[in-house]
Protein backbone atom coordinates (compact mmCIF):
# COMPACT_ATOMS: atom_id res chain seq x y z
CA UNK A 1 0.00 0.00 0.00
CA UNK A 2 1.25 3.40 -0.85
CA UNK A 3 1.85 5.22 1.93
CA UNK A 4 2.16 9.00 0.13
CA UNK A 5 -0.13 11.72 1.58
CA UNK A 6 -2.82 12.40 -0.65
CA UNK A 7 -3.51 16.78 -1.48
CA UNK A 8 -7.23 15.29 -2.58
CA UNK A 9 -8.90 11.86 -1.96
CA UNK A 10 -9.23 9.67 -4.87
CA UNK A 11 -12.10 9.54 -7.24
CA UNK A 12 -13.24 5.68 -8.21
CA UNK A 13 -16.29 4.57 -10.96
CA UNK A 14 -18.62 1.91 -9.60
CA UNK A 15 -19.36 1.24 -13.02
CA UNK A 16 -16.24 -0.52 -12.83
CA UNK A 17 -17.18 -2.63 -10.04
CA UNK A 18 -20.89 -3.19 -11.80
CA UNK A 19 -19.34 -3.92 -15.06
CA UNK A 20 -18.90 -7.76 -15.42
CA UNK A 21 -15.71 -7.30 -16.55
CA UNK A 22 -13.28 -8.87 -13.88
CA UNK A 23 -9.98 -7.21 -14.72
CA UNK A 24 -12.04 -3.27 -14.39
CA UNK A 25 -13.70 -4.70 -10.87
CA UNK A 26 -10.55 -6.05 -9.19
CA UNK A 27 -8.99 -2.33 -10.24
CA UNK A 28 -11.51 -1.00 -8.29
CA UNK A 29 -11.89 -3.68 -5.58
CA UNK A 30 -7.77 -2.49 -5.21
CA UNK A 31 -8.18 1.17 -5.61
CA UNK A 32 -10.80 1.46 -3.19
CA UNK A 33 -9.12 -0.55 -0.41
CA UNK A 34 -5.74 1.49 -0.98
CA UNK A 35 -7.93 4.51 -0.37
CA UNK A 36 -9.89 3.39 2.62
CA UNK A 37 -6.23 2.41 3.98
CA UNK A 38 -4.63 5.60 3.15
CA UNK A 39 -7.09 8.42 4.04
CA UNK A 40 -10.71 6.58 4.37
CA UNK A 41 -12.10 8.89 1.90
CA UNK A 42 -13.30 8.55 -2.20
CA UNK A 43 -15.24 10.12 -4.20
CA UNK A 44 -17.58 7.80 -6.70
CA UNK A 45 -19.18 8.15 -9.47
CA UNK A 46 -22.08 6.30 -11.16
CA UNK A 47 -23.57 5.53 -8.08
CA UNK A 48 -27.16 5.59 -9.35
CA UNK A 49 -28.76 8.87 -8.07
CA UNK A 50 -29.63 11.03 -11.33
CA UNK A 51 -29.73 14.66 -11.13
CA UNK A 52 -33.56 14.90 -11.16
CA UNK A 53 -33.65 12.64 -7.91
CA UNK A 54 -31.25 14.96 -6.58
CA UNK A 55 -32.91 18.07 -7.41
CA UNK A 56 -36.13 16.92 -5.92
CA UNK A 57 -34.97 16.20 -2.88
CA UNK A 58 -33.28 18.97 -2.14
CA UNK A 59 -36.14 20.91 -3.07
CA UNK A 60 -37.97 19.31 -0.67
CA UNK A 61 -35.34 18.95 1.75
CA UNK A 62 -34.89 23.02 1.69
CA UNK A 63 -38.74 23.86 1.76
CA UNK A 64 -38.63 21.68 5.32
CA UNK A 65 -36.22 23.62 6.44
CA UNK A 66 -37.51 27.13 6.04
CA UNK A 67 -40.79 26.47 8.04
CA UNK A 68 -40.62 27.89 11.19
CA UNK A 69 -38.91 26.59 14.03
CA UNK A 70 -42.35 25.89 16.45
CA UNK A 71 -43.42 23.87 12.89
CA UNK A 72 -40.53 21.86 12.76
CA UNK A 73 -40.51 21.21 16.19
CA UNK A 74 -43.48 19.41 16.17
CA UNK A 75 -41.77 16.58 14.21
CA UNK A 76 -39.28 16.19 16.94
CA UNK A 77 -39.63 13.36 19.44
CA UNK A 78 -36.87 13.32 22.14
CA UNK A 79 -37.49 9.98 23.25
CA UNK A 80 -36.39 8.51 19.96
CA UNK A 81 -33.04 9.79 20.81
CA UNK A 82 -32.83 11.44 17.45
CA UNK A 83 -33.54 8.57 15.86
CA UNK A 84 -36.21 9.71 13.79
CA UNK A 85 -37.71 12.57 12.86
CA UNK A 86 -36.26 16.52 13.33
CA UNK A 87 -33.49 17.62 15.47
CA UNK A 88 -33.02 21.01 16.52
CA UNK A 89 -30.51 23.56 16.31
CA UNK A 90 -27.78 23.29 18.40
CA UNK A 91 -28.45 19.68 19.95
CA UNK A 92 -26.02 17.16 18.55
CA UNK A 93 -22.00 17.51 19.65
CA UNK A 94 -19.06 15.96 18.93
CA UNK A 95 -17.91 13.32 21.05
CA UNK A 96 -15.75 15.45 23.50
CA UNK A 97 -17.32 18.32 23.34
CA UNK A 98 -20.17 20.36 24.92
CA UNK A 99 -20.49 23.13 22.18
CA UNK A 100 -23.78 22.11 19.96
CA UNK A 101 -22.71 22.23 16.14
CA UNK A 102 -24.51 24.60 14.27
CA UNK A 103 -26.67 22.59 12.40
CA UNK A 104 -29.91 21.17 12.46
CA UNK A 105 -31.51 17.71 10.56
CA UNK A 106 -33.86 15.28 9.71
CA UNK A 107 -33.80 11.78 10.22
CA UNK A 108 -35.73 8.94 7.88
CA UNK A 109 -34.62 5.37 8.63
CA UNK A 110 -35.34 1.98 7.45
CA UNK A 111 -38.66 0.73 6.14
CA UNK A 112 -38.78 -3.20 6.78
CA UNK A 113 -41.10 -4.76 4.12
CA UNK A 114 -40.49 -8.26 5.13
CA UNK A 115 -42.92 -8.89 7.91
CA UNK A 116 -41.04 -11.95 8.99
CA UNK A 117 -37.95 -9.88 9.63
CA UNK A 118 -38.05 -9.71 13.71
CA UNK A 119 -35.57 -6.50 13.44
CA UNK A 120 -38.71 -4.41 12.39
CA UNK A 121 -39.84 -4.27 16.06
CA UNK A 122 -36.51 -2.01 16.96
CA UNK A 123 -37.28 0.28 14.77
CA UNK A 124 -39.51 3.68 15.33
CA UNK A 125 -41.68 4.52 12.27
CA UNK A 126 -40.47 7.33 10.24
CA UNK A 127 -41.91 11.00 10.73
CA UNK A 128 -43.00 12.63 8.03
CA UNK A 129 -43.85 16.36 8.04
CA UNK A 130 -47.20 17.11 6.60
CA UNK A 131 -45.80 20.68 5.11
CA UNK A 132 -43.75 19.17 2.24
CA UNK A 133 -46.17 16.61 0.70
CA UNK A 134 -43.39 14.82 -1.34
CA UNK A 135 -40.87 14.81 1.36
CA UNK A 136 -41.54 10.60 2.18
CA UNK A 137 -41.37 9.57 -1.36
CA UNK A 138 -38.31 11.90 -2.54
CA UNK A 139 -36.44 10.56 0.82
CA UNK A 140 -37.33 6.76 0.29
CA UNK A 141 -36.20 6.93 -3.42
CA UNK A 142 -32.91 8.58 -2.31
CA UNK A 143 -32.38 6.12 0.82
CA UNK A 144 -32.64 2.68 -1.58
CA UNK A 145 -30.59 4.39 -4.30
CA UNK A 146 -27.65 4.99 -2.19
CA UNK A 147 -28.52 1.47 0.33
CA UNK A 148 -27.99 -0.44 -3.26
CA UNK A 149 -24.86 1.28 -3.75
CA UNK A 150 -23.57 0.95 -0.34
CA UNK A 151 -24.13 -2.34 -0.83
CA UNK A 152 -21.52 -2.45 -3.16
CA UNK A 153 -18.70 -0.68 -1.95
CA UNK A 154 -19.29 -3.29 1.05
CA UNK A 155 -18.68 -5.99 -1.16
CA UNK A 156 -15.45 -4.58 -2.87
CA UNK A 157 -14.15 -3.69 0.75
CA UNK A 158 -15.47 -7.12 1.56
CA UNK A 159 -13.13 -8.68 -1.99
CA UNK A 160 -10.39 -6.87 -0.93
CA UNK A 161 -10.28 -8.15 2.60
CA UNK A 162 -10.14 -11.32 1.32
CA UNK A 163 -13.77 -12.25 2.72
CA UNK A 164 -16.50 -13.52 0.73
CA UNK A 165 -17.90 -10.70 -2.00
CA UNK A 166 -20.86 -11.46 0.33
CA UNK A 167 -20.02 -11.44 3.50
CA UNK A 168 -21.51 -8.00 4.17
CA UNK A 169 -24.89 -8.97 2.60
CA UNK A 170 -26.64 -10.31 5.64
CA UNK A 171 -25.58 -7.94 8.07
CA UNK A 172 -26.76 -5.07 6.05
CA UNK A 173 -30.25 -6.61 4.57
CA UNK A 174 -32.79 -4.02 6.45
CA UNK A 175 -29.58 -2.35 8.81
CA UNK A 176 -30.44 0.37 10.85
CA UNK A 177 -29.48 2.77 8.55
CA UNK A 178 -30.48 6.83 8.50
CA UNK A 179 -30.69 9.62 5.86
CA UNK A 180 -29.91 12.69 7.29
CA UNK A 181 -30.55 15.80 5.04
CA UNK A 182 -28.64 18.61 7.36
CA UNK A 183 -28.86 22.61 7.11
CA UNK A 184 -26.54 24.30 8.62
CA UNK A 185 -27.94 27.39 9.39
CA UNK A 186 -27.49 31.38 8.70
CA UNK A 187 -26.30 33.20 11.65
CA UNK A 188 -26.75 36.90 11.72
CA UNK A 189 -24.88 37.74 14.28
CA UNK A 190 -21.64 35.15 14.50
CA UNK A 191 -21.12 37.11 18.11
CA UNK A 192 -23.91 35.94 19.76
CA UNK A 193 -23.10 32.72 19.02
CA UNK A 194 -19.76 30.39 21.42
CA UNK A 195 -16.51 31.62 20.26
CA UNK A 196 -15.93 27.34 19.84
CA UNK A 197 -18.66 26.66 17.66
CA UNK A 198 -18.51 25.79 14.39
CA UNK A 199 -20.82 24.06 11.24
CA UNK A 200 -19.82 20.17 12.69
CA UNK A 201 -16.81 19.37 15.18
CA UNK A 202 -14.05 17.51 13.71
CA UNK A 203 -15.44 13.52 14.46
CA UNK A 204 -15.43 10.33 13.22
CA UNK A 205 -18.61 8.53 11.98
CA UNK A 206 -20.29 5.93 13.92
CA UNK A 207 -21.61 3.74 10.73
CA UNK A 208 -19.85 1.03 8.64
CA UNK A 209 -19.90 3.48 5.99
CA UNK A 210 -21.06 6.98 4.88
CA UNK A 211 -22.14 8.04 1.53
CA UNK A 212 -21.96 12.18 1.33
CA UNK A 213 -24.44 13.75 -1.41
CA UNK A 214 -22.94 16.67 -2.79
CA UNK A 215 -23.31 19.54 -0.57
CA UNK A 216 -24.42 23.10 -1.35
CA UNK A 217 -21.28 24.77 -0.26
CA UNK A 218 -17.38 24.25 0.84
CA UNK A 219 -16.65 23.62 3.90
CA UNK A 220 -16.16 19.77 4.79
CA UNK A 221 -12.45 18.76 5.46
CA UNK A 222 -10.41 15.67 6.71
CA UNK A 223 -7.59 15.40 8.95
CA UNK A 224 -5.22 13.57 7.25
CA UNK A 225 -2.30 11.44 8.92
CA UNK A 226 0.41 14.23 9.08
CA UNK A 227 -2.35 16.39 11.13
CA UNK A 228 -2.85 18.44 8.07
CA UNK A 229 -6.68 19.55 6.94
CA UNK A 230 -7.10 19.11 3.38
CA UNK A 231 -10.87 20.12 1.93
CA UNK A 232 -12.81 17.13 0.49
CA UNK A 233 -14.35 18.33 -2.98
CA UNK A 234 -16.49 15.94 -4.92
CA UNK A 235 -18.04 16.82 -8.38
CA UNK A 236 -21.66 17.04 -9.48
CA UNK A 237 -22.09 13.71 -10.23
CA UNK A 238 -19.85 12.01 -7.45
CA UNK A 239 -20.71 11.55 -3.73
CA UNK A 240 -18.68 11.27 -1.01
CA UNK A 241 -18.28 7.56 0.57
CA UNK A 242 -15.69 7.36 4.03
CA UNK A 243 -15.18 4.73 6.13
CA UNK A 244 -16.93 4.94 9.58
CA UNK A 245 -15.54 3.62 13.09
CA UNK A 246 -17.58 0.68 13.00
CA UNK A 247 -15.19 -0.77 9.83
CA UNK A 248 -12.75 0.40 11.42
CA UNK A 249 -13.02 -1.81 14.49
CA UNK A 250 -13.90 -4.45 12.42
CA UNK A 251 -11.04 -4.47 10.46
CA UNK A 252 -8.67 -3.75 13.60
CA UNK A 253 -7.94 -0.41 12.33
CA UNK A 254 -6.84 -1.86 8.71
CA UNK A 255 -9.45 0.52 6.77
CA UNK A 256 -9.39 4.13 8.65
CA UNK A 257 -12.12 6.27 9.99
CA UNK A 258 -10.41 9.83 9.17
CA UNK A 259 -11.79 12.71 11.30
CA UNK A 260 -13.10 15.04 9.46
CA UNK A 261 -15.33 18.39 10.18
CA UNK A 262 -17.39 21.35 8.33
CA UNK A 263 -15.69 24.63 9.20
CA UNK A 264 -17.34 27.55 9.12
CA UNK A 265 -17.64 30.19 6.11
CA UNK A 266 -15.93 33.51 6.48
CA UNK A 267 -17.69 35.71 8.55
CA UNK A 268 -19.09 37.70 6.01
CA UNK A 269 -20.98 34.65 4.80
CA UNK A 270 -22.29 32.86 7.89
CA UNK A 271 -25.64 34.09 7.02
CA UNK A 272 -25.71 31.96 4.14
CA UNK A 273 -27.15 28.34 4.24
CA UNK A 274 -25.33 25.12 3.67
CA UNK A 275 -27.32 22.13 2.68
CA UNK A 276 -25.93 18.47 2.65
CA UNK A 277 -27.63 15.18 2.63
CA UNK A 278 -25.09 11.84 4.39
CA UNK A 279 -26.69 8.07 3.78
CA UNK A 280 -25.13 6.57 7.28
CA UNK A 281 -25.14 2.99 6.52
CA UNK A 282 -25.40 1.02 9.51
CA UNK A 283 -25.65 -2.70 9.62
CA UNK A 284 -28.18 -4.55 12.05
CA UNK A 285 -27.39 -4.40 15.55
CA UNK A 286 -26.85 -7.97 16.00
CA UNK A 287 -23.58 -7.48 14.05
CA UNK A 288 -20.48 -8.35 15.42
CA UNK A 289 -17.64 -5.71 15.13
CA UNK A 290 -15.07 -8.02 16.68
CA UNK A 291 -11.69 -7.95 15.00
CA UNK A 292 -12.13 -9.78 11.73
CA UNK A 293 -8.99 -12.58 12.29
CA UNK A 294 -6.88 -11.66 9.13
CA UNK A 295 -7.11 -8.03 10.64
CA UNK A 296 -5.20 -9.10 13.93
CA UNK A 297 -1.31 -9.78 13.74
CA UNK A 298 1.51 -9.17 15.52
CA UNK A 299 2.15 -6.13 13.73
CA UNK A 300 -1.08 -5.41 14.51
CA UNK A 301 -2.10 -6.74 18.02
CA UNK A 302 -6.12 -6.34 18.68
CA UNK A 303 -6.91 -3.30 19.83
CA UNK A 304 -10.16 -3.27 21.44
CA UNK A 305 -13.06 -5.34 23.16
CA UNK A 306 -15.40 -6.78 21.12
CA UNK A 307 -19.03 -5.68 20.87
CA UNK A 308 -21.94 -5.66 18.68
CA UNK A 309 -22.93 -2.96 16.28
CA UNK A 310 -25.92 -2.13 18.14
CA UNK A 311 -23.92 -1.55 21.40
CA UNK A 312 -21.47 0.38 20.04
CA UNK A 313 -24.44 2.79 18.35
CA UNK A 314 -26.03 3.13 21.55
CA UNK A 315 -22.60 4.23 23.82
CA UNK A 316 -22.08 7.02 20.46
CA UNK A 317 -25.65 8.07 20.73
CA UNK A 318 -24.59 9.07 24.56
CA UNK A 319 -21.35 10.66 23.23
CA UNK A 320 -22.94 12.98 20.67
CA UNK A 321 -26.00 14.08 23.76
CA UNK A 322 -28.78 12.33 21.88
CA UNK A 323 -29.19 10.05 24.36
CA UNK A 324 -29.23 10.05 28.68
CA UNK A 325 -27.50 7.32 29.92
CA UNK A 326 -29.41 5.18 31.69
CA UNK A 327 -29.47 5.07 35.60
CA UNK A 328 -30.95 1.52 35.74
């Protein structure tokens, strides 16, 4: 693996992958895992979303957003821990921190349509705000378009592992993954708000994976391993797709979950919007993140306890002040 510090992260074609043709997929398959071992970070193309689908949600995603805040507010359900539904300015941190980011989102999750599947019961219907009439359908499209290609990348990361292209497959079918279309917010008066806060904290992701549709503005970055920032741009017709710490412990720190952050716009533009829409693909909760065995060598001892995917989700949701511990 090349070692090099990368000025930009790479940008890879799923079409490749999705082609049939073995000698363009195991490119990929090798590209992608040099990547994910090098700064965690691509940029992919041809990952099914078409501009309209884009468009529309946005659209839809932006007329949510300018209701008023006692509207939105009435789609937001504390005891879901964030899970579903709208979150409110200022109420999600980075783990470490106290400051609130200066953001606020929406969160649609998983739709189980096989009633057989038992993991429907742990999940809380979606919300869906009566205002913005296409806001369910626009959402759902988007979610399965970028599930399907998640699906994917999992099983080149899977390939290049040396696991079966499959071995992903299970653990994902009807994960507790979320869509989260975010605004970051105008602020009129960058004074009134903490000196420390800023668009989104520098963090890691909780997920297996995250898939990053283009955002309105600049502003996302990612620390890379010589502690330099280096901004993350992604054309019109690529998203963003990083590795999150749940891979990462799986794969004993082989594939990295880079910190990255949103920093905030010059002051003479923080009263601008930023729009951007993350697919957090998370697998079911019965997954085991233990250390994969060809992870763990004596180059690379173990490094932490195991747990299950759904355990791990739950301690982050603490972290980030979505969720009160528990006194029980």
């Amino acid at each position: 693996m090349s070692e090099k510090l990368l000025e930009e992260i790479p940008s890879l074609d799923l079409a490749d992958f999705r082609s049939g043709d073995p000698e363009r997929k195991a490119k990929f398959v090798q590209q992608l895992g040099e990547a994910y071992q090098n700064i965690g970070f691509i940029a992919l193309k041809n990952h099914g979303l078409t501009e309209e689908q884009t468009q529309k949600l946005y659209t839809d995603v932006k007329a949510f957003f300018s209701l008023p805040d006692e509207v939105k507010q009435q789609y937001e359900k504390p005891e879901l821990a964030g899970q579903r539904g709208y979150v409110s300015k200022g109420k999600e941190h980075a783990k470490g921190r106290n400051t609130g980011d200066l953001k606020e989102f929406y969160h649609v999750g998983q739709e189980v349509d096989d009633p057989n599947d038992p993991i429907g019961a742990e999940y809380p219907d979606n919300i869906w705000p009566q205002e913005v009439e296409s806001f369910a359908n626009t959402s759902l499209t988007t979610y399965k378009t970028l599930e399907a290609a998640g699906k994917d990348v999992l099983r080149a990361i899977a390939l290049y592992l040396n696991l079966p292209e499959n071995y992903f497959d299970d653990k994902v079918r009807n994960g507790n993954s979320i869509l989260r279309p975010i605004h970051y917010y105008p602020i009129e008066n960058p004074d009134a708000v903490p000196a420390d806060a800023v668009r989104a904290a520098e963090h890691g992701d909780i997920n297996l994976i995250t898939l990053l549709m283009g955002a309105s503005a600049d502003g996302l970055q990612v620390l890379r391993r010589d502690g330099h920032w280096i901004p993350i741009t992604a054309l019109p017709d690529q998203i963003v797709v990083n590795v999150g710490d749940m891979l990462q412990r799986l794969t004993n720190g082989v594939l990295k979950s880079t910190i990255h952050r949103v920093v905030n716009p010059p002051r003479e533009k923080m009263n601008s919007s930023r729009y951007s829409i993350p697919f957090f693909m998370h697998p079911r909760s019965e997954m085991s993140l233990a250390a994969l065995e060809s992870c763990v060598t004596p180059d690379n001892p173990k490094q932490q306890p195991d747990i299950t995917a759904g355990e791990f989700l739950n301690e982050r949701l603490i972290e980030l002040g979505l969720k009160k511990k528990s006194t029980m």
